[in-house]
PDB file of N, CA and C in Angstrom:
ATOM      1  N   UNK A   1      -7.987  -0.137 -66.256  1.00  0.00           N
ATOM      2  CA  UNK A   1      -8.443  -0.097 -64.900  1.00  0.00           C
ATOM      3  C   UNK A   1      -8.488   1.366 -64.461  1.00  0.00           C
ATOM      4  N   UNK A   2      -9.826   1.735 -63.542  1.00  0.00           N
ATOM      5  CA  UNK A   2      -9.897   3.003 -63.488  1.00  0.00           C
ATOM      6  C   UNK A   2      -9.812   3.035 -61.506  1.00  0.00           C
ATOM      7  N   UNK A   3      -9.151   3.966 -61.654  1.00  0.00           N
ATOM      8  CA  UNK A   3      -9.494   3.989 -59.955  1.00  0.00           C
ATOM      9  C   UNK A   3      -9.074   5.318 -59.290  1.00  0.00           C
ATOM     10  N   UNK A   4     -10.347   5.515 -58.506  1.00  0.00           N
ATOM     11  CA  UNK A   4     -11.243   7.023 -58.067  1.00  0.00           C
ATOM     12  C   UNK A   4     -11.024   6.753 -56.881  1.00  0.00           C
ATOM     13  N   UNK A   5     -10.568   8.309 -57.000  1.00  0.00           N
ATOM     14  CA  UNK A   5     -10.021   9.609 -55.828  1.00  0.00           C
ATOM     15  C   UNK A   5     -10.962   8.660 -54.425  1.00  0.00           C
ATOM     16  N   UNK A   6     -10.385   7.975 -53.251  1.00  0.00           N
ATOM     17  CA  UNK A   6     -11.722   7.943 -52.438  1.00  0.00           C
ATOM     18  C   UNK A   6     -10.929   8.561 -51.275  1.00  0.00           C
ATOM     19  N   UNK A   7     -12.060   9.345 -50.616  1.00  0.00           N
ATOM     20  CA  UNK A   7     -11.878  10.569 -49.832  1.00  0.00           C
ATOM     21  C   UNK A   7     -10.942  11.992 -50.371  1.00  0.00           C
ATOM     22  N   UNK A   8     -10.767  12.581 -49.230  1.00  0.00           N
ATOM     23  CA  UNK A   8      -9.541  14.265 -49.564  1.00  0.00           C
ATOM     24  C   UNK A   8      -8.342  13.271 -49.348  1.00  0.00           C
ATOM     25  N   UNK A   9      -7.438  14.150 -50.194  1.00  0.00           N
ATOM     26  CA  UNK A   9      -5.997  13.878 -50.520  1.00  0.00           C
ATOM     27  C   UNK A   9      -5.341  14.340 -49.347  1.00  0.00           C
ATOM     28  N   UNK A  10      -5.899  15.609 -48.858  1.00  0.00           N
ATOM     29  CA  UNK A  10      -5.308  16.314 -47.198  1.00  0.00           C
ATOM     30  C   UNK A  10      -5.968  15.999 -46.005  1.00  0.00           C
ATOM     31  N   UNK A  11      -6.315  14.583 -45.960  1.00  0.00           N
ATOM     32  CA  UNK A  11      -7.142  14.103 -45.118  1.00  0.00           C
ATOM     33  C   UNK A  11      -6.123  13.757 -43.855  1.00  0.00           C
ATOM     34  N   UNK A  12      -5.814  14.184 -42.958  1.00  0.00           N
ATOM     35  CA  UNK A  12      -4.721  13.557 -41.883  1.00  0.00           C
ATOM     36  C   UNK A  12      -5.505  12.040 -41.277  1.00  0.00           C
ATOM     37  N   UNK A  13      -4.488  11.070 -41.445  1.00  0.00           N
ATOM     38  CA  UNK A  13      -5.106   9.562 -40.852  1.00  0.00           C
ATOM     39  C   UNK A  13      -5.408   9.709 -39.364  1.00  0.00           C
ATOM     40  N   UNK A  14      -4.628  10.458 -38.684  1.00  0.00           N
ATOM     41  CA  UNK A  14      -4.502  10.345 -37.258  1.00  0.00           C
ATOM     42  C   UNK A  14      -5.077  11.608 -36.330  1.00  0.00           C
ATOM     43  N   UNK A  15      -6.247  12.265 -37.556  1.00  0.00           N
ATOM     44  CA  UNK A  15      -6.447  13.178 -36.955  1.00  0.00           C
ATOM     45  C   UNK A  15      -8.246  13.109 -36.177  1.00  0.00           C
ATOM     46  N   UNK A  16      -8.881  11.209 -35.993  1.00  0.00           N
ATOM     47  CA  UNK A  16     -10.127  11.409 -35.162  1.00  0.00           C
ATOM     48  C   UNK A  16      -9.240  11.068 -33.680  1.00  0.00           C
ATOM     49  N   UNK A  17      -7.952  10.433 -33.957  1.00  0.00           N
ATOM     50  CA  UNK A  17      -7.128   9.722 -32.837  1.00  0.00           C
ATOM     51  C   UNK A  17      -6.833  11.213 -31.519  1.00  0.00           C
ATOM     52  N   UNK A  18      -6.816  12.158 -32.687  1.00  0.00           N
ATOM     53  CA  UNK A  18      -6.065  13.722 -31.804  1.00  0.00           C
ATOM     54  C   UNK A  18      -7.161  14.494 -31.203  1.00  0.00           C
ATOM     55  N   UNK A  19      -8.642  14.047 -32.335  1.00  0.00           N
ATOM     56  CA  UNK A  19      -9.554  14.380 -31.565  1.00  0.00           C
ATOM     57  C   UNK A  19     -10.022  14.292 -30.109  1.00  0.00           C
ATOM     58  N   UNK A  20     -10.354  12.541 -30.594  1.00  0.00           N
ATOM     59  CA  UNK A  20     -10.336  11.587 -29.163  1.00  0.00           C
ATOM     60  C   UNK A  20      -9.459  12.599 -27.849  1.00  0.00           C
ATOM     61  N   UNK A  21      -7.959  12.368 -28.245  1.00  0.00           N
ATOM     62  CA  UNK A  21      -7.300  12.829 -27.422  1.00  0.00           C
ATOM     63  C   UNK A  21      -7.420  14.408 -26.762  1.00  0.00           C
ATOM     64  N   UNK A  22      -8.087  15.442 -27.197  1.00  0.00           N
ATOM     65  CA  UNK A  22      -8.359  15.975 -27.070  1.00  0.00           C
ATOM     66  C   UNK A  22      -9.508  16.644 -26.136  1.00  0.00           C
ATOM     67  N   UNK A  23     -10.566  15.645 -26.517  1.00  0.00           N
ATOM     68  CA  UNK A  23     -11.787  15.100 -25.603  1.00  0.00           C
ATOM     69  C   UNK A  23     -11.382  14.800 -24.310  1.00  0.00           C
ATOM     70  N   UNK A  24     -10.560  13.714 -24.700  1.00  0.00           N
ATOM     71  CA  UNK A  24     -10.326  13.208 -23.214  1.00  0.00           C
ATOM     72  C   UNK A  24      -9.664  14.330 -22.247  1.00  0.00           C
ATOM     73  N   UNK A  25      -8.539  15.289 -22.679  1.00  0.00           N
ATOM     74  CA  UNK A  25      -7.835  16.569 -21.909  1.00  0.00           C
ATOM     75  C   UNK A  25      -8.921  17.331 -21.093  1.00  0.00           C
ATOM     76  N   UNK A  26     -10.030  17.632 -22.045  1.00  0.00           N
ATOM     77  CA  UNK A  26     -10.596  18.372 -21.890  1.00  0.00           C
ATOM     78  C   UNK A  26     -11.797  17.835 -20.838  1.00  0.00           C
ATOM     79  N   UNK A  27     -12.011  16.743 -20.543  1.00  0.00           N
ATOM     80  CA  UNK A  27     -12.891  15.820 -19.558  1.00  0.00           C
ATOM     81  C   UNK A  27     -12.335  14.745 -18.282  1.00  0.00           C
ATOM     82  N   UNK A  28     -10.936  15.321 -18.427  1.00  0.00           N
ATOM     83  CA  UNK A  28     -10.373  14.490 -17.014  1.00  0.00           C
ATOM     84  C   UNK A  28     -11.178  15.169 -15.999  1.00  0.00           C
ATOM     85  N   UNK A  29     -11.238  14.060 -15.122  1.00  0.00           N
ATOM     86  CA  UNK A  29     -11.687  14.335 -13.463  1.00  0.00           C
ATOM     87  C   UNK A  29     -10.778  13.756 -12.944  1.00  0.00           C
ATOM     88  N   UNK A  30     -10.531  14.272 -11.631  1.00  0.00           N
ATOM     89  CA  UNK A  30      -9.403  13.719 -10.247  1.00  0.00           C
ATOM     90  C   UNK A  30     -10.137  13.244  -9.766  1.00  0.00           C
ATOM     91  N   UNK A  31      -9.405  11.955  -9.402  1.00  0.00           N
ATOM     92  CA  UNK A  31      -9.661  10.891  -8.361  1.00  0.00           C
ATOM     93  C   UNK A  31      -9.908  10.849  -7.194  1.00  0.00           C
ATOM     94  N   UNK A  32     -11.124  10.591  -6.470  1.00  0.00           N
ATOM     95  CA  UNK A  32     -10.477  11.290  -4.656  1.00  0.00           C
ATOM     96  C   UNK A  32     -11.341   9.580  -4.002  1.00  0.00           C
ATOM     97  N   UNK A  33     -10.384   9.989  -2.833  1.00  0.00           N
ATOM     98  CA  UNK A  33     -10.657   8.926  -1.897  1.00  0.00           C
ATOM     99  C   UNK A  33     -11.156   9.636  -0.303  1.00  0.00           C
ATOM    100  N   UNK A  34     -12.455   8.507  -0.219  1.00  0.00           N
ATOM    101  CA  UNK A  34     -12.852   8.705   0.912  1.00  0.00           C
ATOM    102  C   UNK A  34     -12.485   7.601   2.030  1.00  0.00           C
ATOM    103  N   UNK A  35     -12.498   7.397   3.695  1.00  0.00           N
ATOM    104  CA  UNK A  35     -11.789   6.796   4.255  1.00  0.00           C
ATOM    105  C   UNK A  35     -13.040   7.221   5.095  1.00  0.00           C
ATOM    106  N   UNK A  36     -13.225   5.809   5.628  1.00  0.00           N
ATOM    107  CA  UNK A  36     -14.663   5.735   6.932  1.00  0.00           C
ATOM    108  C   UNK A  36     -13.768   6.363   7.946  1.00  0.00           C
ATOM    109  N   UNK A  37     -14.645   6.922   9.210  1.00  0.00           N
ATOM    110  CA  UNK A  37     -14.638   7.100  10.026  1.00  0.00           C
ATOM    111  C   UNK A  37     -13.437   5.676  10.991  1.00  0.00           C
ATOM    112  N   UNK A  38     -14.286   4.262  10.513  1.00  0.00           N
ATOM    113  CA  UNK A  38     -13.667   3.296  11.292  1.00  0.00           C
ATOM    114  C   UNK A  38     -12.477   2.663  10.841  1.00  0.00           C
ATOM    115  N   UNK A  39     -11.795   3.322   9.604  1.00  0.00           N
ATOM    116  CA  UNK A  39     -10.892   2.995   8.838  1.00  0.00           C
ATOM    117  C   UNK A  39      -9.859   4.065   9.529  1.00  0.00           C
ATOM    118  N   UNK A  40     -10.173   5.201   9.928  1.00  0.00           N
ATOM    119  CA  UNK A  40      -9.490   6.078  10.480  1.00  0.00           C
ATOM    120  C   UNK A  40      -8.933   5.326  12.051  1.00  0.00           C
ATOM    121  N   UNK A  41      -9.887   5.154  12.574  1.00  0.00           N
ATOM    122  CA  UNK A  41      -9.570   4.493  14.112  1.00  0.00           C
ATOM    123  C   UNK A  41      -8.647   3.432  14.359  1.00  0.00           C
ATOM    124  N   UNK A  42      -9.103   2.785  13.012  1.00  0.00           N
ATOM    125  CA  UNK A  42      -8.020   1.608  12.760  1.00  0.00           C
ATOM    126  C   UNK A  42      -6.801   1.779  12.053  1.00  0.00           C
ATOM    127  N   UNK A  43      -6.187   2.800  11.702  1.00  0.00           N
ATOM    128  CA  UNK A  43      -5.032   3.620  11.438  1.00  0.00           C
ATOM    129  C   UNK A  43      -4.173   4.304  12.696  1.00  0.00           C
ATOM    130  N   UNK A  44      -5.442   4.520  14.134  1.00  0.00           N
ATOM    131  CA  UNK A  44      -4.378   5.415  14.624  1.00  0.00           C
ATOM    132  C   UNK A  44      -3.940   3.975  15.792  1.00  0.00           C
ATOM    133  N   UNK A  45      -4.513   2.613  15.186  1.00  0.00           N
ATOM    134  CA  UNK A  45      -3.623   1.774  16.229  1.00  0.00           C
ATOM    135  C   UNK A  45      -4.273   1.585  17.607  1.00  0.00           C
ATOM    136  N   UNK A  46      -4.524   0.639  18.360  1.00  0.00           N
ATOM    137  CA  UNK A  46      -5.834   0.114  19.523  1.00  0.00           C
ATOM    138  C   UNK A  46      -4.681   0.454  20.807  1.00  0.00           C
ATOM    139  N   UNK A  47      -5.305  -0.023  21.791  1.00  0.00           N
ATOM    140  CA  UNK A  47      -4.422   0.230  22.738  1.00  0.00           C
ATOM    141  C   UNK A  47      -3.701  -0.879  23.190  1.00  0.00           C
ATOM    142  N   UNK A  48      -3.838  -2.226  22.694  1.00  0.00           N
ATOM    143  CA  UNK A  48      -3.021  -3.137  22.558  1.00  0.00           C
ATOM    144  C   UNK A  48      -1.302  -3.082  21.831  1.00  0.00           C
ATOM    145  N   UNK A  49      -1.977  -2.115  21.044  1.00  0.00           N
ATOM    146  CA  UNK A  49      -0.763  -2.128  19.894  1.00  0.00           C
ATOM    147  C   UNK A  49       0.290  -1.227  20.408  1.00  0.00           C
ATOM    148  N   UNK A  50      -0.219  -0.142  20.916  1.00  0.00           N
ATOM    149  CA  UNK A  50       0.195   1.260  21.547  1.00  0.00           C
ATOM    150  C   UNK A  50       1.465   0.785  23.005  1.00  0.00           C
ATOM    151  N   UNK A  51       0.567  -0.157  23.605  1.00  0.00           N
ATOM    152  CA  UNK A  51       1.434  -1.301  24.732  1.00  0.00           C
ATOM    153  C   UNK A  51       2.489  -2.183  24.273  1.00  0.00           C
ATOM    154  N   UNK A  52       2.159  -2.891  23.274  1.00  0.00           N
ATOM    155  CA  UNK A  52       2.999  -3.490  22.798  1.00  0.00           C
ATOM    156  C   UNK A  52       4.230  -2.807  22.301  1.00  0.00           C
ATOM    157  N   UNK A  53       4.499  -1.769  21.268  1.00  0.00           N
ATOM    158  CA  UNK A  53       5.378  -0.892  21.368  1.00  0.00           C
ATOM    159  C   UNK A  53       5.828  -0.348  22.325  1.00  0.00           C
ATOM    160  N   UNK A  54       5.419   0.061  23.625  1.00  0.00           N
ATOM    161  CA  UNK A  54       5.893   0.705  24.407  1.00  0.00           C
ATOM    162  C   UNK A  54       6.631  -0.787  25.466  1.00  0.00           C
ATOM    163  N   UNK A  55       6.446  -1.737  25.317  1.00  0.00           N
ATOM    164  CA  UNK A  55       7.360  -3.521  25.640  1.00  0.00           C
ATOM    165  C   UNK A  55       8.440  -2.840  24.806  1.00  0.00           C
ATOM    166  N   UNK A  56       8.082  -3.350  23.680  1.00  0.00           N
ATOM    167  CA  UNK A  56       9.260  -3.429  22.572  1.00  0.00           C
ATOM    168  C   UNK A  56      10.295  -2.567  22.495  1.00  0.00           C
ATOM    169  N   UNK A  57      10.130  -1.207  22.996  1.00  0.00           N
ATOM    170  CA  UNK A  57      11.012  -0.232  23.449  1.00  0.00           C
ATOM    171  C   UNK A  57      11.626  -0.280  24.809  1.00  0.00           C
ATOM    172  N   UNK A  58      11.192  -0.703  25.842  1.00  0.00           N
ATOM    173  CA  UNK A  58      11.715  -1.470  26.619  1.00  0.00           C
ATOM    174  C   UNK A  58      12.635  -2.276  26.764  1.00  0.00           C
ATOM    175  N   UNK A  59      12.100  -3.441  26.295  1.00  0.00           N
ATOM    176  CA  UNK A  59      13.261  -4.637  25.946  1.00  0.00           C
ATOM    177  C   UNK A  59      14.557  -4.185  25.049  1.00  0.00           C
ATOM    178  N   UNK A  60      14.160  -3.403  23.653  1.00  0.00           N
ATOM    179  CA  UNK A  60      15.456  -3.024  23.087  1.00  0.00           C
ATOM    180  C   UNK A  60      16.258  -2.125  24.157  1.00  0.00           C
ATOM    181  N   UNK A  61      15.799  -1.519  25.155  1.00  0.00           N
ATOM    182  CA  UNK A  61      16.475  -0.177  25.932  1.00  0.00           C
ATOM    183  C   UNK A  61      17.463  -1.131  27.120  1.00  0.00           C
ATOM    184  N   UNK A  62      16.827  -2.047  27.664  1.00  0.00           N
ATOM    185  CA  UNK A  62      17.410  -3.418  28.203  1.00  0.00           C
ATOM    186  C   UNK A  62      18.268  -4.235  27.606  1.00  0.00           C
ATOM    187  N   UNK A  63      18.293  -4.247  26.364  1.00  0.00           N
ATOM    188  CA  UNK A  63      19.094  -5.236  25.769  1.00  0.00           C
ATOM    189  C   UNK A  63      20.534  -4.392  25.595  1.00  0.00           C
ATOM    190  N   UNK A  64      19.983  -3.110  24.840  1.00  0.00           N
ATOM    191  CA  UNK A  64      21.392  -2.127  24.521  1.00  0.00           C
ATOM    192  C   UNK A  64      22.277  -1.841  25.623  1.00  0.00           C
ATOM    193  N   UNK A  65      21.538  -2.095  27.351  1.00  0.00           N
ATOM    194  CA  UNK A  65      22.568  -1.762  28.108  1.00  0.00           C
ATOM    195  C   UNK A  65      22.681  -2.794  28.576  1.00  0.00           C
ATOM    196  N   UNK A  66      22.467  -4.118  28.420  1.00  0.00           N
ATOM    197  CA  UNK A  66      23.026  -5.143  28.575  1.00  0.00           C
ATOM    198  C   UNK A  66      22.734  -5.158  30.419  1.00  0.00           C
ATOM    199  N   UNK A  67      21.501  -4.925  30.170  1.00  0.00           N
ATOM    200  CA  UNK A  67      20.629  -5.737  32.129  1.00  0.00           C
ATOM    201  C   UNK A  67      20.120  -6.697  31.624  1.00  0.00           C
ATOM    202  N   UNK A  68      19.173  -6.677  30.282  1.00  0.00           N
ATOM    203  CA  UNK A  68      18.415  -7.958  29.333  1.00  0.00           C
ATOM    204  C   UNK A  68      19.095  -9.581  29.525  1.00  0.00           C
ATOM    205  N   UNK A  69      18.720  -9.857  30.653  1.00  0.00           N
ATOM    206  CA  UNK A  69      19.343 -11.731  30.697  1.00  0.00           C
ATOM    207  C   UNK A  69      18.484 -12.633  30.391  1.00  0.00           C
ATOM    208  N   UNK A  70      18.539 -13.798  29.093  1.00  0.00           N
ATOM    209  CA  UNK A  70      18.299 -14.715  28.959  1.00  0.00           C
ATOM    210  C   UNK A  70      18.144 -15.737  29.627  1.00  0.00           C
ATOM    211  N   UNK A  71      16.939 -16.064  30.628  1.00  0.00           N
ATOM    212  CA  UNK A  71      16.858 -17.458  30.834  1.00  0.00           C
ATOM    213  C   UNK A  71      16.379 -19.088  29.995  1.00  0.00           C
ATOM    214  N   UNK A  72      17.954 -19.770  29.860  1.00  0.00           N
ATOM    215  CA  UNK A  72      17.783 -20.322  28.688  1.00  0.00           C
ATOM    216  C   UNK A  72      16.546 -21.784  28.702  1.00  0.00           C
ATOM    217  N   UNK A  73      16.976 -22.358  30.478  1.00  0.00           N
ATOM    218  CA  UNK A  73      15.574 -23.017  30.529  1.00  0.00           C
ATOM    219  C   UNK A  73      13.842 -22.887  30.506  1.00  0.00           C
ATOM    220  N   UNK A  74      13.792 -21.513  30.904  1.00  0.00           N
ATOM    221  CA  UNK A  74      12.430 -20.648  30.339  1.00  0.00           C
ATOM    222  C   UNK A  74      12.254 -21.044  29.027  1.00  0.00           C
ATOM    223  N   UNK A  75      13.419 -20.306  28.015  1.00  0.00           N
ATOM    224  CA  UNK A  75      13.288 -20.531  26.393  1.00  0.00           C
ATOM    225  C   UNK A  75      13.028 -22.243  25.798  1.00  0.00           C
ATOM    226  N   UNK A  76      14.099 -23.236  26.595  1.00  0.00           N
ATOM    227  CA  UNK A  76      13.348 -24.612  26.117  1.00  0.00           C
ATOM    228  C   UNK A  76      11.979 -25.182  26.817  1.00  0.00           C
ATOM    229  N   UNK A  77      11.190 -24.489  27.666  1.00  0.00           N
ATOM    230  CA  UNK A  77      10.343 -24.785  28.388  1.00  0.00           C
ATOM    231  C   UNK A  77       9.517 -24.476  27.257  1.00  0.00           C
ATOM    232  N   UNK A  78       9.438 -23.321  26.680  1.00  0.00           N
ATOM    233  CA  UNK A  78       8.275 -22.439  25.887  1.00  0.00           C
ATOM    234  C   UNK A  78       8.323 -23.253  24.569  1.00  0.00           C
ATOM    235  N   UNK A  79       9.612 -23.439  24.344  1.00  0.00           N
ATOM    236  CA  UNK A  79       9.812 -24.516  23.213  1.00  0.00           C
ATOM    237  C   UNK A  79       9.198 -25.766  23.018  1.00  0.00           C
ATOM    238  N   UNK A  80       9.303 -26.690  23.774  1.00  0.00           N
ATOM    239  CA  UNK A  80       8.905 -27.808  24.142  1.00  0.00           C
ATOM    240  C   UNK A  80       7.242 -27.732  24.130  1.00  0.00           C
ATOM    241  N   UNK A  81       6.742 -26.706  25.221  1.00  0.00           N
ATOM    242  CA  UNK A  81       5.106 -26.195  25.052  1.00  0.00           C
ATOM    243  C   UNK A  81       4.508 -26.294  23.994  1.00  0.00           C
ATOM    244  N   UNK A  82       5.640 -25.148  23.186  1.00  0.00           N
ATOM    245  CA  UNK A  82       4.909 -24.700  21.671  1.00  0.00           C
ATOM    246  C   UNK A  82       4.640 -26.364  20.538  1.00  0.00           C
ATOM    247  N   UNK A  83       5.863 -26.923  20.403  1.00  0.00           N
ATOM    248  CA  UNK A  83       6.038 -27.789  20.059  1.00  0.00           C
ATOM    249  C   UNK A  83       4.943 -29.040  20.286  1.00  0.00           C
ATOM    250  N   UNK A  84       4.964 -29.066  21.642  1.00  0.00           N
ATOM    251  CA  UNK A  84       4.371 -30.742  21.956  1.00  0.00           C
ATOM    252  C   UNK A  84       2.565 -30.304  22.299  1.00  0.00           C
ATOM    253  N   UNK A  85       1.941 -28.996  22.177  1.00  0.00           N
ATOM    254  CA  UNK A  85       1.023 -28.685  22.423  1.00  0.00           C
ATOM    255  C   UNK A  85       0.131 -29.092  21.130  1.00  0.00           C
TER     256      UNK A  85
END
């Protein structure tokens, strides 16, 4: 049985892999992001939202000094509403 040399003996296996890799170093681009105009507007928050926080800071500022009173028949009124509506 005869069997011939196939390819170079100093052939590196992993060397189209380093190529590749190489290519690619040399051809990255950065990523960029663009953001509409109305994507912006809707980031800085409506004026609903802006109100609502400025409640919510409220009520916690009320609650911490303890003026904040619970009316508990209000709360089963709203209950009952939510519920049986």
């Amino acid at each position: 049985m005869k069997i011939n040399n196939f390819g170079s003996l100093n052939m590196n296996p992993y060397k189209k892999q380093i190529e590749k890799m190489d290519k690619m170093e040399k051809t990255t681009s950065t990523d960029k992001i663009q953001i509409s105009t109305e994507a912006l507007e809707l980031q800085k928050g409506s004026r609903i939202e802006i109100e609502r926080q400025v409640k919510v800071e409220e009520i916690k500022n009320r609650i911490e000094s303890g003026e904040y009173q619970v009316n508990p028949r209000e709360v089963a009124k709203k209950m009952y509403e939510f519920w049986n509506n």
